[in-house]
PDB file of N, CA and C in Angstrom:
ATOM      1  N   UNK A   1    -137.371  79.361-203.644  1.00  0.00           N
ATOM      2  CA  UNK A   1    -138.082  80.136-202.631  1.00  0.00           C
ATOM      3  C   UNK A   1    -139.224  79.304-202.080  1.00  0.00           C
ATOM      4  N   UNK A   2    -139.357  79.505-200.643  1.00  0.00           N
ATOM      5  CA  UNK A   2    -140.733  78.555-200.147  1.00  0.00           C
ATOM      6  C   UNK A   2    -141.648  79.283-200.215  1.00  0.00           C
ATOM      7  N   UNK A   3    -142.885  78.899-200.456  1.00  0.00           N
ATOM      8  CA  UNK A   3    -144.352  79.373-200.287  1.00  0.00           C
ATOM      9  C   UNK A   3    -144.459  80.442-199.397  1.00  0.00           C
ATOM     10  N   UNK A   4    -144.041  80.212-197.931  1.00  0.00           N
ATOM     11  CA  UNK A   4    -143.996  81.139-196.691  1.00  0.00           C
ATOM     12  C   UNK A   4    -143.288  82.482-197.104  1.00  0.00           C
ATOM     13  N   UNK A   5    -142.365  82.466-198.207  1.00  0.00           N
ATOM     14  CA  UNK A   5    -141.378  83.649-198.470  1.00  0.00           C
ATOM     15  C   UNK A   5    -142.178  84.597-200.046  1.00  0.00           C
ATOM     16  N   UNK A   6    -143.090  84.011-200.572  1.00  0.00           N
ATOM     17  CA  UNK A   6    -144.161  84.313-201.405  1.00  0.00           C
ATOM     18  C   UNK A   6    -144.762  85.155-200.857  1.00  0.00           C
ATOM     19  N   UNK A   7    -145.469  84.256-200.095  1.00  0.00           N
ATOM     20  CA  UNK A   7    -147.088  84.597-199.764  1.00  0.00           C
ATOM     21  C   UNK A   7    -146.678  85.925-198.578  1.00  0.00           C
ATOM     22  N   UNK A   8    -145.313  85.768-197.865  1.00  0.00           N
ATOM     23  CA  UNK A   8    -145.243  87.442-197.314  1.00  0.00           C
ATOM     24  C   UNK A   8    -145.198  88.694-198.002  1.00  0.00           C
ATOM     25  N   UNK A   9    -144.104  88.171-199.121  1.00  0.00           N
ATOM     26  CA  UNK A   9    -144.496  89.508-200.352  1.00  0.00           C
ATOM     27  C   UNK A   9    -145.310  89.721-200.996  1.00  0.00           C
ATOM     28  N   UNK A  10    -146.275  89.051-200.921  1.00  0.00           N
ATOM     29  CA  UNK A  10    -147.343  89.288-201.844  1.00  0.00           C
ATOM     30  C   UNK A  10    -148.389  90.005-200.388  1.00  0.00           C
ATOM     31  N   UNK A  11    -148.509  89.539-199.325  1.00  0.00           N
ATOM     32  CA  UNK A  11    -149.197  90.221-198.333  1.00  0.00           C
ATOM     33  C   UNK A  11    -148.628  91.760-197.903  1.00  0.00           C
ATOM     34  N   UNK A  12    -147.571  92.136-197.954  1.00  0.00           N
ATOM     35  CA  UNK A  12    -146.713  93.025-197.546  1.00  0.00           C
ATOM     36  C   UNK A  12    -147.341  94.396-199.110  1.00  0.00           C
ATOM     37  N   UNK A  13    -146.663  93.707-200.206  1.00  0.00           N
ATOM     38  CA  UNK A  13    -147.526  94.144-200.940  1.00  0.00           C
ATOM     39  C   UNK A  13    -149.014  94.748-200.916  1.00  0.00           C
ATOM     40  N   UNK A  14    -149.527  93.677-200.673  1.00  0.00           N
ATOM     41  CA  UNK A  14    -151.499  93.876-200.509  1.00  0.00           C
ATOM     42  C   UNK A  14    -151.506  95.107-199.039  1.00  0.00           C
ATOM     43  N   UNK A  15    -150.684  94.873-198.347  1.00  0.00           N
ATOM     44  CA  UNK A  15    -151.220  95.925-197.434  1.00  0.00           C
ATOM     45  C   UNK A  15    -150.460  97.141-197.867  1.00  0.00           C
ATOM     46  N   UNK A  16    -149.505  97.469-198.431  1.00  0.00           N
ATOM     47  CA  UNK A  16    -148.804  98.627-198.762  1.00  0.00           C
ATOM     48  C   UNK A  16    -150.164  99.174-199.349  1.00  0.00           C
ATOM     49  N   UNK A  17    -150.608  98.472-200.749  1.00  0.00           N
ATOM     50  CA  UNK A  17    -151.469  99.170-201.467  1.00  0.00           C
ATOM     51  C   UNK A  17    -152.818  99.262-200.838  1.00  0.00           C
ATOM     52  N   UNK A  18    -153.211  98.860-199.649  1.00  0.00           N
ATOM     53  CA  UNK A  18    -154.434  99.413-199.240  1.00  0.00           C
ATOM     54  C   UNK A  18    -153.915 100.415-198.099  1.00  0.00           C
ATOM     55  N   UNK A  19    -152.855 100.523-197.681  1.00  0.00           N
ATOM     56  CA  UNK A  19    -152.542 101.708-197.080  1.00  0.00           C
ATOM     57  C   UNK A  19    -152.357 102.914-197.899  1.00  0.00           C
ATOM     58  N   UNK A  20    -152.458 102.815-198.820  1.00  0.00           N
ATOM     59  CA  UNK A  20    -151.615 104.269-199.831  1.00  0.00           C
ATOM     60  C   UNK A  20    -152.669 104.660-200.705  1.00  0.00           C
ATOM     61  N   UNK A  21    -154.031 103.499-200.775  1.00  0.00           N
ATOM     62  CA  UNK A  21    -154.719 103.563-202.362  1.00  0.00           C
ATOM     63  C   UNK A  21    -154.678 103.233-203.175  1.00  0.00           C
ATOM     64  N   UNK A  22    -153.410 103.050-203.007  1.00  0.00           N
ATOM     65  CA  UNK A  22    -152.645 102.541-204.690  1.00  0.00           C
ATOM     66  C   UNK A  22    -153.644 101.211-204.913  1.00  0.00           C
ATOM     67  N   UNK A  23    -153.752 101.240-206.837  1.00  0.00           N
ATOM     68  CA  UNK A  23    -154.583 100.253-207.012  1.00  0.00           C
ATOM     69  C   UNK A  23    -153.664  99.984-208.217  1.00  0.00           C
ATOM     70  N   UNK A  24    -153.495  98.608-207.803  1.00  0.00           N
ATOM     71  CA  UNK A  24    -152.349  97.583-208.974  1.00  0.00           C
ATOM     72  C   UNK A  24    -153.307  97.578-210.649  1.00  0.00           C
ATOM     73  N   UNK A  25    -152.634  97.901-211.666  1.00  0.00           N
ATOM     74  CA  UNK A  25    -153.300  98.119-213.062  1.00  0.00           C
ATOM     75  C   UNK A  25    -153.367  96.574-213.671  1.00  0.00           C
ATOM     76  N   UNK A  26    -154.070  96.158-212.793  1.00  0.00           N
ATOM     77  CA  UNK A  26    -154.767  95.054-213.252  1.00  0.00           C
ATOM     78  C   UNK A  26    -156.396  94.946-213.618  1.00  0.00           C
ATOM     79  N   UNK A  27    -156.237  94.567-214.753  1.00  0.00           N
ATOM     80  CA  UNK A  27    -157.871  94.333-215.477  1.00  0.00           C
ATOM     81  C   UNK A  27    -157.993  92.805-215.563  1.00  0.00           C
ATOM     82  N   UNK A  28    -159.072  92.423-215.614  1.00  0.00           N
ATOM     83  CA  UNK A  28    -159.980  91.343-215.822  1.00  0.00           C
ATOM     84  C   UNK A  28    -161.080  91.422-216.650  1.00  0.00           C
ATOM     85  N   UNK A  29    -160.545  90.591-217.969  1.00  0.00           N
ATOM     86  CA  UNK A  29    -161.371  90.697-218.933  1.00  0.00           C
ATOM     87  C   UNK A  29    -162.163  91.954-219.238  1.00  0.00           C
ATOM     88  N   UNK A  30    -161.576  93.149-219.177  1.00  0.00           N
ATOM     89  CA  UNK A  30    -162.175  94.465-219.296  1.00  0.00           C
ATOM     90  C   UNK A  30    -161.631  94.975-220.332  1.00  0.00           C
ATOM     91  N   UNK A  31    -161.850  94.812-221.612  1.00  0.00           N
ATOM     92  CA  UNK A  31    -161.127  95.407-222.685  1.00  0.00           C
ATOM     93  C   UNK A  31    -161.049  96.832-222.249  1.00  0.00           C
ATOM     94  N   UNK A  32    -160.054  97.455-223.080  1.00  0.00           N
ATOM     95  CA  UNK A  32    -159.416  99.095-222.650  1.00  0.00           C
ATOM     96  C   UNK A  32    -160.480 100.013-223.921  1.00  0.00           C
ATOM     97  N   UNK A  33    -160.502 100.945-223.948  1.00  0.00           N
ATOM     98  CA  UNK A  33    -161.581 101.698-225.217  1.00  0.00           C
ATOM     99  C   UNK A  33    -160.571 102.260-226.129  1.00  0.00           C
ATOM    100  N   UNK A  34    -160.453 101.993-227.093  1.00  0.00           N
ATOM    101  CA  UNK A  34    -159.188 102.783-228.086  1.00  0.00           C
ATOM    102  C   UNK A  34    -159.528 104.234-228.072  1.00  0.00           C
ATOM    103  N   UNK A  35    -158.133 104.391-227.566  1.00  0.00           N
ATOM    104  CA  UNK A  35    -158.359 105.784-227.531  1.00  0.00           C
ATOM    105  C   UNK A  35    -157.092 106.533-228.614  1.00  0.00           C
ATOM    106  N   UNK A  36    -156.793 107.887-228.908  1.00  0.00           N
ATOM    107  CA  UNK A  36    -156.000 108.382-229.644  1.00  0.00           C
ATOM    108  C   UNK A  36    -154.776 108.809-228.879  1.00  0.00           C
ATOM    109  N   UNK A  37    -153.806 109.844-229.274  1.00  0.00           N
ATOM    110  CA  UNK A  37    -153.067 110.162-228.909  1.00  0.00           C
ATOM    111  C   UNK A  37    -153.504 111.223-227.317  1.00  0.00           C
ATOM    112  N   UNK A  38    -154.532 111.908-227.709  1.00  0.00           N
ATOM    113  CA  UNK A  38    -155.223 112.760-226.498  1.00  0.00           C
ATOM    114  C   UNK A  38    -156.111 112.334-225.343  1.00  0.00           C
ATOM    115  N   UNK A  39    -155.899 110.666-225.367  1.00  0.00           N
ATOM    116  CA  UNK A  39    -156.604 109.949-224.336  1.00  0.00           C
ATOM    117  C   UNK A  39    -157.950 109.762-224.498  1.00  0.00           C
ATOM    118  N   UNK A  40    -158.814 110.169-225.603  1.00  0.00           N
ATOM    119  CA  UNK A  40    -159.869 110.587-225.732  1.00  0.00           C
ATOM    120  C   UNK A  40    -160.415 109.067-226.459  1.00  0.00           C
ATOM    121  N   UNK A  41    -161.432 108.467-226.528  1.00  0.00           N
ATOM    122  CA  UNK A  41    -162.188 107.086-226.534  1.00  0.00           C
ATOM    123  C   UNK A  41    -162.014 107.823-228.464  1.00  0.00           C
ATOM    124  N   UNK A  42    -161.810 107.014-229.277  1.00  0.00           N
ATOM    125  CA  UNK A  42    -162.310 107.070-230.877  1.00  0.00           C
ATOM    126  C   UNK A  42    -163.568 107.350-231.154  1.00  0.00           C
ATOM    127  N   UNK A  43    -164.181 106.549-230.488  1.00  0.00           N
ATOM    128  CA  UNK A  43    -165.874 107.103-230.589  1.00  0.00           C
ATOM    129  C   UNK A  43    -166.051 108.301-230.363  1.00  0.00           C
ATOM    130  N   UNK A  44    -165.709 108.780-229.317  1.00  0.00           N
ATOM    131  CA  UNK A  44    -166.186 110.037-229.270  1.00  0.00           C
ATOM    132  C   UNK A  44    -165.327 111.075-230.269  1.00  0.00           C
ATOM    133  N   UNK A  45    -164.121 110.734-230.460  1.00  0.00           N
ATOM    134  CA  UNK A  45    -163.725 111.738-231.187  1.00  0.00           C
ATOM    135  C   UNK A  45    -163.904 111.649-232.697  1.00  0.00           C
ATOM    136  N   UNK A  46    -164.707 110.484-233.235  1.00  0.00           N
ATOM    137  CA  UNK A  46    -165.628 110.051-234.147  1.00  0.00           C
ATOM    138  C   UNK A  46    -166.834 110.924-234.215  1.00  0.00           C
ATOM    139  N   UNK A  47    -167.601 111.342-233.147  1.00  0.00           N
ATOM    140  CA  UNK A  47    -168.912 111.864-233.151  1.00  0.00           C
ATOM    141  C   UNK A  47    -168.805 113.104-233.226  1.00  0.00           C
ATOM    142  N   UNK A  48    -167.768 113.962-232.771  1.00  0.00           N
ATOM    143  CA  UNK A  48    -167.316 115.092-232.798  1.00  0.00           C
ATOM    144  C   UNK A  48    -166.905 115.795-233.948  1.00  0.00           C
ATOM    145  N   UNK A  49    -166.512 114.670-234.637  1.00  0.00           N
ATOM    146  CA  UNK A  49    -166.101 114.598-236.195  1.00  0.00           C
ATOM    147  C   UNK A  49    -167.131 114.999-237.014  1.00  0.00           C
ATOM    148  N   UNK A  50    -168.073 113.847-236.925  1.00  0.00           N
ATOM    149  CA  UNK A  50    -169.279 114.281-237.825  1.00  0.00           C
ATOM    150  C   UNK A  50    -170.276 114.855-237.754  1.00  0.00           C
ATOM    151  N   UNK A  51    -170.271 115.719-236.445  1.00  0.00           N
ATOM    152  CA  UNK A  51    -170.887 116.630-236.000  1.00  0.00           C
ATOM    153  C   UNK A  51    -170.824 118.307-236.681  1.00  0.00           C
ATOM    154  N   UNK A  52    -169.477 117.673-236.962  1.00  0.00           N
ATOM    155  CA  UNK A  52    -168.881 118.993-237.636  1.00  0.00           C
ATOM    156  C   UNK A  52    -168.528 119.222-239.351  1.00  0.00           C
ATOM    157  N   UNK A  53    -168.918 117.656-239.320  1.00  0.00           N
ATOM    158  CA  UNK A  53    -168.676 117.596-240.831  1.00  0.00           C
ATOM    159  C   UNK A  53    -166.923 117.571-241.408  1.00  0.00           C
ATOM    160  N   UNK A  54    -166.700 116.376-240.636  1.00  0.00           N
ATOM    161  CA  UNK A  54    -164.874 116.556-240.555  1.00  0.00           C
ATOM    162  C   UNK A  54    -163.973 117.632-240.577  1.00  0.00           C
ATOM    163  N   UNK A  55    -164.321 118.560-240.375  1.00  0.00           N
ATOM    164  CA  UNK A  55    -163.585 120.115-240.270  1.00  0.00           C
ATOM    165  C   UNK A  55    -163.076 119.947-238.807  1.00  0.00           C
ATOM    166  N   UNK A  56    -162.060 119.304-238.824  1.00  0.00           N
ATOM    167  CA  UNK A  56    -160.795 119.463-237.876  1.00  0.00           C
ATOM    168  C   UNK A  56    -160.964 120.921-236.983  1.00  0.00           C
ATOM    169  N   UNK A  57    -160.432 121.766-237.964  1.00  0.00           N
ATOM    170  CA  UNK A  57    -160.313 123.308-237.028  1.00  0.00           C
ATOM    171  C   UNK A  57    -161.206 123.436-236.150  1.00  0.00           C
ATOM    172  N   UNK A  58    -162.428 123.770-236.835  1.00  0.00           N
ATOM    173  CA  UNK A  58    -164.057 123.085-235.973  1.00  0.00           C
ATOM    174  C   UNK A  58    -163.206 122.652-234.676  1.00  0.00           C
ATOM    175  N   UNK A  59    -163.494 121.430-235.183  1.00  0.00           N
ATOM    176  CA  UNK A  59    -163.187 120.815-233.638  1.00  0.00           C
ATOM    177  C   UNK A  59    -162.475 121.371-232.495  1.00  0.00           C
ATOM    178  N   UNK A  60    -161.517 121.573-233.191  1.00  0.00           N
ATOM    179  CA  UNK A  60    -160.253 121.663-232.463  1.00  0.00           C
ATOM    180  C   UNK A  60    -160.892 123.027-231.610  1.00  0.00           C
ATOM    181  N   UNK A  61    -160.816 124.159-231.952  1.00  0.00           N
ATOM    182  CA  UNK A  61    -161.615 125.510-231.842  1.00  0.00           C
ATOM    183  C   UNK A  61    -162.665 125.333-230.558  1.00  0.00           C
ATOM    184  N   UNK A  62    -163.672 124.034-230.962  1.00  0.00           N
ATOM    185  CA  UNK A  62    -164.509 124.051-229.872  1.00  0.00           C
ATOM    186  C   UNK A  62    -164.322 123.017-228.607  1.00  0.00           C
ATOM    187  N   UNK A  63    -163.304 122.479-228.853  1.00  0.00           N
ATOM    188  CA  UNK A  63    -162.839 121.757-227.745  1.00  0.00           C
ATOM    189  C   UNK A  63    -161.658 122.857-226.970  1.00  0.00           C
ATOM    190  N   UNK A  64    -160.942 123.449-227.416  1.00  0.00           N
ATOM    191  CA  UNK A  64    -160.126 124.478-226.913  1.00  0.00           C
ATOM    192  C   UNK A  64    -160.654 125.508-226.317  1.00  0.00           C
ATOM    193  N   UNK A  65    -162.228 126.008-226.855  1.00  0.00           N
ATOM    194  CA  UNK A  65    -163.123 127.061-225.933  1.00  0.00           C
ATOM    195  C   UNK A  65    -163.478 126.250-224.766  1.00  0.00           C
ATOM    196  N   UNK A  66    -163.788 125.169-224.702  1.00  0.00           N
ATOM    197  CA  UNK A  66    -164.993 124.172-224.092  1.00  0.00           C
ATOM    198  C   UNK A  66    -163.265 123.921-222.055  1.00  0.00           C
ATOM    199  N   UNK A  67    -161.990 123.835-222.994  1.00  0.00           N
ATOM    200  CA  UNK A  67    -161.401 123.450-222.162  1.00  0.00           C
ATOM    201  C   UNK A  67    -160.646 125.124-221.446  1.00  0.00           C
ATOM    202  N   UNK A  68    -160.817 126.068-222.305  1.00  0.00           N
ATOM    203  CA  UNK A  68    -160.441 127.066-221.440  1.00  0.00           C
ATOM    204  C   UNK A  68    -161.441 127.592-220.585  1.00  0.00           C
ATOM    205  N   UNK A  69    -162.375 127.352-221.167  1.00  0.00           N
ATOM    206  CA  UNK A  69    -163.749 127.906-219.721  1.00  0.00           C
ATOM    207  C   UNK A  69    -163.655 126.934-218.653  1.00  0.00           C
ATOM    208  N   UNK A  70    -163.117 125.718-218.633  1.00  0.00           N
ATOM    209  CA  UNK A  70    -163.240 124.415-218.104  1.00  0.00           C
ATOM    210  C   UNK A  70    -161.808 124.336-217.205  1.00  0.00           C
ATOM    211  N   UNK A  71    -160.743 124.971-216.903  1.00  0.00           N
ATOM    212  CA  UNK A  71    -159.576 124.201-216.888  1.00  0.00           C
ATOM    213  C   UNK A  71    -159.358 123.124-216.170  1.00  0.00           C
ATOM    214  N   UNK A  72    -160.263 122.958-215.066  1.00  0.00           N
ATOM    215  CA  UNK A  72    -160.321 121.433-214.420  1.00  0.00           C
ATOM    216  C   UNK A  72    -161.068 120.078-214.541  1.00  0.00           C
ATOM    217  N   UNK A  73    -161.665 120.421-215.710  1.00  0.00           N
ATOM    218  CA  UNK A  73    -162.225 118.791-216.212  1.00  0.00           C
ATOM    219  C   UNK A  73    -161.389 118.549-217.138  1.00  0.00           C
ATOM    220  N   UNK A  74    -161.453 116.859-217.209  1.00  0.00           N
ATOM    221  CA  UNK A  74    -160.990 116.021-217.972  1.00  0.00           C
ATOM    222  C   UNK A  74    -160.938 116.536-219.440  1.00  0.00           C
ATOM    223  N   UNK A  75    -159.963 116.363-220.516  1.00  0.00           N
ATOM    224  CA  UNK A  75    -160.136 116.111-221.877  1.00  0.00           C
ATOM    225  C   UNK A  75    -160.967 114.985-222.659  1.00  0.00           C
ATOM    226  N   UNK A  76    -161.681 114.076-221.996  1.00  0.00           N
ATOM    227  CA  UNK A  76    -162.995 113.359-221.989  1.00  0.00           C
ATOM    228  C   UNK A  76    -164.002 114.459-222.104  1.00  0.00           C
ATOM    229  N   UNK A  77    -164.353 115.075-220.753  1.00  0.00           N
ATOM    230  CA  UNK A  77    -165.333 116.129-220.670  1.00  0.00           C
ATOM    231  C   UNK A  77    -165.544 117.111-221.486  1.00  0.00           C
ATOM    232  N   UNK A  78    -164.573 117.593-221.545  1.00  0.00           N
ATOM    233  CA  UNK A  78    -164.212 118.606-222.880  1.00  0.00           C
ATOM    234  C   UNK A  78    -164.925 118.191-224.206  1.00  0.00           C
ATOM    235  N   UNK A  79    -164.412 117.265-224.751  1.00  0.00           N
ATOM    236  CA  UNK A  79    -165.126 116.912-226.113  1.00  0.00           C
ATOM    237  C   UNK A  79    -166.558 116.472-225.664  1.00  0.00           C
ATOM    238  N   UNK A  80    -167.034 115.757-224.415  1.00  0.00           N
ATOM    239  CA  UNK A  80    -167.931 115.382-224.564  1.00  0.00           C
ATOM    240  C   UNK A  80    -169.294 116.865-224.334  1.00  0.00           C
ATOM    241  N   UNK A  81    -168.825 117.934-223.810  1.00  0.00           N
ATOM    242  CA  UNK A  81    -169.193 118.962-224.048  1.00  0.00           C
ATOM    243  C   UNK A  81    -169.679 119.676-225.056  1.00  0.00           C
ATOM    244  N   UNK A  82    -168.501 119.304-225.905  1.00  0.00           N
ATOM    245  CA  UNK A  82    -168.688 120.188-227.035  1.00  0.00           C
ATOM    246  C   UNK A  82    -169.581 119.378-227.885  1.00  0.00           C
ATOM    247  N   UNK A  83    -169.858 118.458-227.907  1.00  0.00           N
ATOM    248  CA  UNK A  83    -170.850 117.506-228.707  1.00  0.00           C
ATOM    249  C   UNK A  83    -172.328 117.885-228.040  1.00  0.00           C
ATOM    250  N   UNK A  84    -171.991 117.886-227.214  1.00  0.00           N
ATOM    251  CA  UNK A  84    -173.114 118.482-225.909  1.00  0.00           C
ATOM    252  C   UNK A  84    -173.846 119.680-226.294  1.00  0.00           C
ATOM    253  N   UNK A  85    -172.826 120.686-226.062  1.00  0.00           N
ATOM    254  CA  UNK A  85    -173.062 122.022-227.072  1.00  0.00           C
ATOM    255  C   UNK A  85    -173.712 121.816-228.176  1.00  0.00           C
ATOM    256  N   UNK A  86    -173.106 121.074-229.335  1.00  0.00           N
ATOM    257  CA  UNK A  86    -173.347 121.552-230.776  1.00  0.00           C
ATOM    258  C   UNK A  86    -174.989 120.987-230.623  1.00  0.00           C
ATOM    259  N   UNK A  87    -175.084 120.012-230.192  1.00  0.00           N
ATOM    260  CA  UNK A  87    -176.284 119.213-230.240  1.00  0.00           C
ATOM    261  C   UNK A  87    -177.505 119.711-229.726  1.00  0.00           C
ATOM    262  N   UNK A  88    -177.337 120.981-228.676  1.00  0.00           N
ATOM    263  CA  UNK A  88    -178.244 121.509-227.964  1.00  0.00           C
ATOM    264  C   UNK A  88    -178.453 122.693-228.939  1.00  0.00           C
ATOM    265  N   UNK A  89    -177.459 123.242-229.354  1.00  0.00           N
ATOM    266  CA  UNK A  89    -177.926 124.382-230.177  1.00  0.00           C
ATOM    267  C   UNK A  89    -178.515 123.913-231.750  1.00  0.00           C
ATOM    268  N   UNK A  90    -178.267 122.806-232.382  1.00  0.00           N
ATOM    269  CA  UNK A  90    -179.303 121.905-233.321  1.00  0.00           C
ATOM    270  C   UNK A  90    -180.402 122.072-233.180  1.00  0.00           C
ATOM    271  N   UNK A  91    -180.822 121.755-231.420  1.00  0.00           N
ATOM    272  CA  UNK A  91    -182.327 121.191-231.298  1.00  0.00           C
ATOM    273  C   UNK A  91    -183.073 122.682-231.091  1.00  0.00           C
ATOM    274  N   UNK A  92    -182.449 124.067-230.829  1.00  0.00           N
ATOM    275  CA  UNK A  92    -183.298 125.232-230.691  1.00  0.00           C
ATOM    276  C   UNK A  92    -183.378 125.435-231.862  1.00  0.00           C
TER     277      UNK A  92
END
């Protein structure tokens, strides 16, 4: 293939995706955050943990209230809520 037959698909390309939005899942040197099966960063579902004193149900319970009052934020938001929560009612 010549250069000229490249560099059109790769332009043809580049303008598809700035016509549409579309953004190619390319990172640069940006490590990813480990997350679990629920998309959720470890850390946080670490802090949530010992917030509660590893009692799972806990959790689970207040992330499930936090996301039915919620139904359009993220499962990020959700936990980060409920940490939110527990932490505010600590400090009264």
């Amino acid at each position: 293939m010549s250069f000229s037959v490249i560099f059109a698909a790769v332009l043809v390309v580049a303008v598809f995706c700035w016509l549409t939005g579309y953004r190619l899942p390319i990172r640069f040197g940006v490590p990813s955050l480990p997350t679990g099966p629920s998309g959720v960063p470890r850390s946080t579902r670490q802090r949530l943990m010992r917030l509660v004193n590893g009692n799972r149900a806990v959790a689970g319970r207040l992330v499930e209230r936090v996301r039915s009052q919620n139904p359009d934020r993220s499962e990020q938001w959700c936990w980060e809520k409920a940490i939110y929560d527990i932490e505010r009612d600590r400090r009264a």
